[in-house]
C-alpha atoms as a PDB file:
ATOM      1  CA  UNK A   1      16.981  18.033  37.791  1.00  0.00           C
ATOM      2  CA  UNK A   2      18.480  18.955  34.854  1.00  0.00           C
ATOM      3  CA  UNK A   3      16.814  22.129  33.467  1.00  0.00           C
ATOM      4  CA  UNK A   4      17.334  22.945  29.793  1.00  0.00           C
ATOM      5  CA  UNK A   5      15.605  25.789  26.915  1.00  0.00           C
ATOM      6  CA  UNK A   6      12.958  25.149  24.416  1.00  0.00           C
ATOM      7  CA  UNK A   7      11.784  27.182  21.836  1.00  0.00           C
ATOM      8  CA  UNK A   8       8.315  26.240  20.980  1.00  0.00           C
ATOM      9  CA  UNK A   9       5.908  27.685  17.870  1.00  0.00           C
ATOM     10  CA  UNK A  10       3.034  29.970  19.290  1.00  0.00           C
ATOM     11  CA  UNK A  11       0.809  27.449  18.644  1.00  0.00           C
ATOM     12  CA  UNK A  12       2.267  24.904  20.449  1.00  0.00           C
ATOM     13  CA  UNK A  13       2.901  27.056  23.717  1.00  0.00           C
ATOM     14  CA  UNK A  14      -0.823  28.234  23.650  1.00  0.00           C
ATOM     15  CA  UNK A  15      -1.283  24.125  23.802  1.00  0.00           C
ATOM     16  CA  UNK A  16       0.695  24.066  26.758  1.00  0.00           C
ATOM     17  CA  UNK A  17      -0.555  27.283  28.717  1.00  0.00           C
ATOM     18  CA  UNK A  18      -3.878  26.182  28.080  1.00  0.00           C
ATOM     19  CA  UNK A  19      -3.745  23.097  29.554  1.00  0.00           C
ATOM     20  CA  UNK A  20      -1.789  24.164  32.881  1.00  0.00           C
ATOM     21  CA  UNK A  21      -4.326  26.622  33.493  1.00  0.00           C
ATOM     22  CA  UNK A  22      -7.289  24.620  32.414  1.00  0.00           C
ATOM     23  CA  UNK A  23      -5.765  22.156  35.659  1.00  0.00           C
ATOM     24  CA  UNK A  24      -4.602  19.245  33.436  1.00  0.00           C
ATOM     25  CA  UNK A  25      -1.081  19.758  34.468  1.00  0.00           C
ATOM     26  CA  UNK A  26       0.357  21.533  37.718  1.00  0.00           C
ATOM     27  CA  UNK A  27       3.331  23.149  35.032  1.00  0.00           C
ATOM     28  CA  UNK A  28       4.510  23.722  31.608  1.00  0.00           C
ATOM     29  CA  UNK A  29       7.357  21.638  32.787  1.00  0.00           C
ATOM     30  CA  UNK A  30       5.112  18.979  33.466  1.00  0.00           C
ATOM     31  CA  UNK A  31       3.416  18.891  30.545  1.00  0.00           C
ATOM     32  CA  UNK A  32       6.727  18.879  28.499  1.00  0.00           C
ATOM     33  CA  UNK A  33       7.660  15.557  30.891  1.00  0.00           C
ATOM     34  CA  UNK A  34       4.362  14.091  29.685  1.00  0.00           C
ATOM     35  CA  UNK A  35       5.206  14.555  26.417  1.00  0.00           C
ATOM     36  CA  UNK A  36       8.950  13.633  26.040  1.00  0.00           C
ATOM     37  CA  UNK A  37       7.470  10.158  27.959  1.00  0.00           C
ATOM     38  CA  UNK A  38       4.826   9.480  25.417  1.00  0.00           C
ATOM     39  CA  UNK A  39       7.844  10.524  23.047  1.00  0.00           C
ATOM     40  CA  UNK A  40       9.667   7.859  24.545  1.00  0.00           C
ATOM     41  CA  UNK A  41       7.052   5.239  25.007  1.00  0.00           C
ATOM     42  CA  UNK A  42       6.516   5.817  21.086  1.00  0.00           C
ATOM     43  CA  UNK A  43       9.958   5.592  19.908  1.00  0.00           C
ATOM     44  CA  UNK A  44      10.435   2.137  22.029  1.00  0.00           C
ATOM     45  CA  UNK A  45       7.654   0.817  19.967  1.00  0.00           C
ATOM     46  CA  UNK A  46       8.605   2.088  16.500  1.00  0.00           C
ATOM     47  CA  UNK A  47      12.102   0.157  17.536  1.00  0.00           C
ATOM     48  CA  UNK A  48      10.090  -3.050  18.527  1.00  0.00           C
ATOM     49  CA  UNK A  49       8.043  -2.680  15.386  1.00  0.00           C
ATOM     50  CA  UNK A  50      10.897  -2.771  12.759  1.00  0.00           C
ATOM     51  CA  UNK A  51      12.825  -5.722  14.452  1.00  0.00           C
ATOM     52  CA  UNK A  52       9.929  -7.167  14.275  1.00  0.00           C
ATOM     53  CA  UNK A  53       9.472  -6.449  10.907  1.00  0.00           C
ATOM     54  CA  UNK A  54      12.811  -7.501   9.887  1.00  0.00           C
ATOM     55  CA  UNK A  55      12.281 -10.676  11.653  1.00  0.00           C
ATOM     56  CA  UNK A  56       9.446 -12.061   9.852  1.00  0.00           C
ATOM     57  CA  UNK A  57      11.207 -10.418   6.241  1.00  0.00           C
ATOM     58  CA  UNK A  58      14.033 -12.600   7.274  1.00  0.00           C
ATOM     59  CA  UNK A  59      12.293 -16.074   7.863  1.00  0.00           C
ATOM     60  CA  UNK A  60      10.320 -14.561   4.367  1.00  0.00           C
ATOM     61  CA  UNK A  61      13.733 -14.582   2.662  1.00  0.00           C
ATOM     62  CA  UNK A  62      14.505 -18.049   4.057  1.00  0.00           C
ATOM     63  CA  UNK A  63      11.770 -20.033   3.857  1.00  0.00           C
ATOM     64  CA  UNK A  64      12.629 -20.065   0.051  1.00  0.00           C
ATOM     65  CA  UNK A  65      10.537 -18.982  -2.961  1.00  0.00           C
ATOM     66  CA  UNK A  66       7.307 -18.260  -2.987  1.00  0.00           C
ATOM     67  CA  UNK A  67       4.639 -20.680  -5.258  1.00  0.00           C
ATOM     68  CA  UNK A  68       3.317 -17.213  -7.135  1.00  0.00           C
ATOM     69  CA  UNK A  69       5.398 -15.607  -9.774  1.00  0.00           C
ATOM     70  CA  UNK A  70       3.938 -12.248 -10.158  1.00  0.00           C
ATOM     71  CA  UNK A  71       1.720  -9.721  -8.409  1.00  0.00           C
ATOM     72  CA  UNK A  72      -1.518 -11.114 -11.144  1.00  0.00           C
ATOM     73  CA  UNK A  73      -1.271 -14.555  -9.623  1.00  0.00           C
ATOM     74  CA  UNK A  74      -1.362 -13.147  -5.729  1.00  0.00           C
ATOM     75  CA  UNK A  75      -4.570 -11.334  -6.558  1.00  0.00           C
ATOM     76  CA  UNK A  76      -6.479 -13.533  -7.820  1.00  0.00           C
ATOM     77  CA  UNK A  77      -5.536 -16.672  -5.186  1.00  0.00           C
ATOM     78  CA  UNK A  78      -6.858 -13.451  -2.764  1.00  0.00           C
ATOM     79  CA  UNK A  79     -10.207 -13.688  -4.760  1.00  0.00           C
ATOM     80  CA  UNK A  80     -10.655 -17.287  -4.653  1.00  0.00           C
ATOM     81  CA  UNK A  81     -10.054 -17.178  -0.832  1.00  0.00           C
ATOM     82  CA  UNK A  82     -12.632 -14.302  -0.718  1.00  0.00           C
ATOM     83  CA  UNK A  83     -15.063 -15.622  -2.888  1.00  0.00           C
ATOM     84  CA  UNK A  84     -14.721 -19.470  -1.308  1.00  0.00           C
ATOM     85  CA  UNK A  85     -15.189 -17.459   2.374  1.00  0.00           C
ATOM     86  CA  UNK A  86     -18.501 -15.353   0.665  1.00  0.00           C
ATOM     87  CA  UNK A  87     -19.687 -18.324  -0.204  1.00  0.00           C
ATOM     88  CA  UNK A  88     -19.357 -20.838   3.037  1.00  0.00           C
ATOM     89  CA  UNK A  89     -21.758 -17.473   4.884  1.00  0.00           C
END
């Protein structure tokens, strides 16, 4: 075990007091594990999430250009889907 210092804002270390003695956690210690995990966890996914990201912005790039030429033309294929789907209810 590798035991370190943190300095947390009142707030935050009422958080943690409160739920050690409330019986959520047996520590503080645990409850900073718990939350440098679910740090962990979310910083895994944020990682997944971009490659992912620049995956599909990649095949974008190379499946060539698109068949609208502005930001006007997008729109309004997205109401002629809508309105078609509105319509087929």
């Amino acid at each position: 075990v590798d035991k370190i210092t943190i300095a947390l804002t009142p707030e935050l270390s009422a958080l943690v007091k409160e739920s050690v003695e409330q019986g959520d956690y047996a520590s503080t210690s645990e409850v900073i594990r718990d939350a440098l995990r679910d740090w962990k966890h979310k910083r895994a996914l944020q990682r997944r999430e971009i490659n992912e990201l620049r995956l599909l912005w990649d095949a974008g790039v190379k499946s060539g250009p698109g068949r609208f030429s502005d930001m006007d033309e997008i729109i309004q294929e997205a109401r002629t889907r809508f309105d078609a789907g509105q319509t087929e209810r």
